[in-house]
Protein backbone atom coordinates (compact mmCIF):
# COMPACT_ATOMS: atom_id res chain seq x y z
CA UNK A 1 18.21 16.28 -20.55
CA UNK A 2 19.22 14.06 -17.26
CA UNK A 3 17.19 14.05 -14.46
CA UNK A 4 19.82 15.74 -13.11
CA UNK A 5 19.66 18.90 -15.08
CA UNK A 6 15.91 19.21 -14.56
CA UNK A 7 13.91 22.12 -12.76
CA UNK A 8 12.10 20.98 -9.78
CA UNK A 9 9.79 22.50 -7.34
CA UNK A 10 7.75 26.09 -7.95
CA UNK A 11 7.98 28.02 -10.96
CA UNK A 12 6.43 31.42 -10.50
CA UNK A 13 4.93 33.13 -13.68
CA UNK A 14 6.67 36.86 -13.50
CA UNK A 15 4.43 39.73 -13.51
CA UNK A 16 6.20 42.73 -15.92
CA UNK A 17 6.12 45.66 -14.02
CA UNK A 18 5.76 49.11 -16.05
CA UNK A 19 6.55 52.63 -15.38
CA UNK A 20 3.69 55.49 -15.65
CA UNK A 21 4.60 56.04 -19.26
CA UNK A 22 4.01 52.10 -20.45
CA UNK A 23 8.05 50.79 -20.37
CA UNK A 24 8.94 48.30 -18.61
CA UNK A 25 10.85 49.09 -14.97
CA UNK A 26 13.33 46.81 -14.94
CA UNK A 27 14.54 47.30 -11.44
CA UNK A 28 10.90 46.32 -10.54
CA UNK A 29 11.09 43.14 -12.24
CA UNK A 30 14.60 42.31 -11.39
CA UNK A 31 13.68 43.06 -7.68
CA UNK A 32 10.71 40.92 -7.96
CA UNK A 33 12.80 38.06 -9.93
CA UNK A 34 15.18 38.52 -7.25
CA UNK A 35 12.22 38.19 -4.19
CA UNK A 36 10.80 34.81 -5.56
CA UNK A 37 13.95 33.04 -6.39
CA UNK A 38 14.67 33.64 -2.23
CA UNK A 39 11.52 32.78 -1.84
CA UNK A 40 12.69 29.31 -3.40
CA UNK A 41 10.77 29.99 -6.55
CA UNK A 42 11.77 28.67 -10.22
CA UNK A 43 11.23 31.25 -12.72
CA UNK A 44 8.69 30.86 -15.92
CA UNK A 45 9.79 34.26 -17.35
CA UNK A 46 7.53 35.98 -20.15
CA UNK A 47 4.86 32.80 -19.73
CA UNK A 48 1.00 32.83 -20.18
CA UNK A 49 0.52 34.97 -17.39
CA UNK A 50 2.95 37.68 -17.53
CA UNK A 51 2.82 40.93 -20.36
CA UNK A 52 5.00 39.18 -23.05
CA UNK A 53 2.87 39.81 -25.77
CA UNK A 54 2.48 43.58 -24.85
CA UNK A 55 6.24 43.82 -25.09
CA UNK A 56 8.80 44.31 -27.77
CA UNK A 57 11.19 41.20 -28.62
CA UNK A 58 13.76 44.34 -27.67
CA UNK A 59 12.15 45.20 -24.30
CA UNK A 60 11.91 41.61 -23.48
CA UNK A 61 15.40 40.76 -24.03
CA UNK A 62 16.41 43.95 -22.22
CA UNK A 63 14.65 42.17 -18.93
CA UNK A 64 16.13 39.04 -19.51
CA UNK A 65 19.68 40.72 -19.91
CA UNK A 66 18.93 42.69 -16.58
CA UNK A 67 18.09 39.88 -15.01
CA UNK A 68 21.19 37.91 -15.95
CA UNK A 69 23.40 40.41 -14.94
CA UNK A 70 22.06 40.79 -11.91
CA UNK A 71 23.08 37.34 -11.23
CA UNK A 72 19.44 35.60 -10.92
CA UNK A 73 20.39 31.84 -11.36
CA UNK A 74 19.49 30.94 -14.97
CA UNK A 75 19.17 27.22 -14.02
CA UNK A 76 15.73 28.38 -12.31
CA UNK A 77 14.78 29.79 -15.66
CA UNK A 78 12.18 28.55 -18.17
């Protein structure tokens, strides 16, 4: 990878958000995705201190798709 192609500055850790029944709400988290990336923010999706390990390799790809179509740039992404 060139220096070029390298993530720089703040990557946030992405708290999951869940509805009252335990699923994730995935316009919370692509609103909050959405908030720290203006805020100038890398992402570091499903790290150490977000609810991956409480989710389904399903749910979690379901987020990631939302997030992607929503448009988040995916060059923030870890």
């Amino acid at each position: 990878m060139s220096n070029a192609n390298r993530i720089k500055g703040v990557l946030s850790p992405v708290v999951t958000p869940f509805k009252a029944d335990y699923s994730p709400d995935t316009a919370r988290f692509v609103a909050h995705c959405q908030w720290l990336m203006s805020q100038n923010c890398g992402l570091a999706v499903f790290g150490t201190n977000s609810e991956a390990n409480s989710l389904a390799a399903e749910e979690r790809m379901s987020l990631l798709d939302a997030v992607v179509a929503a448009g988040v740039d995916t060059s923030r992404m870890m």
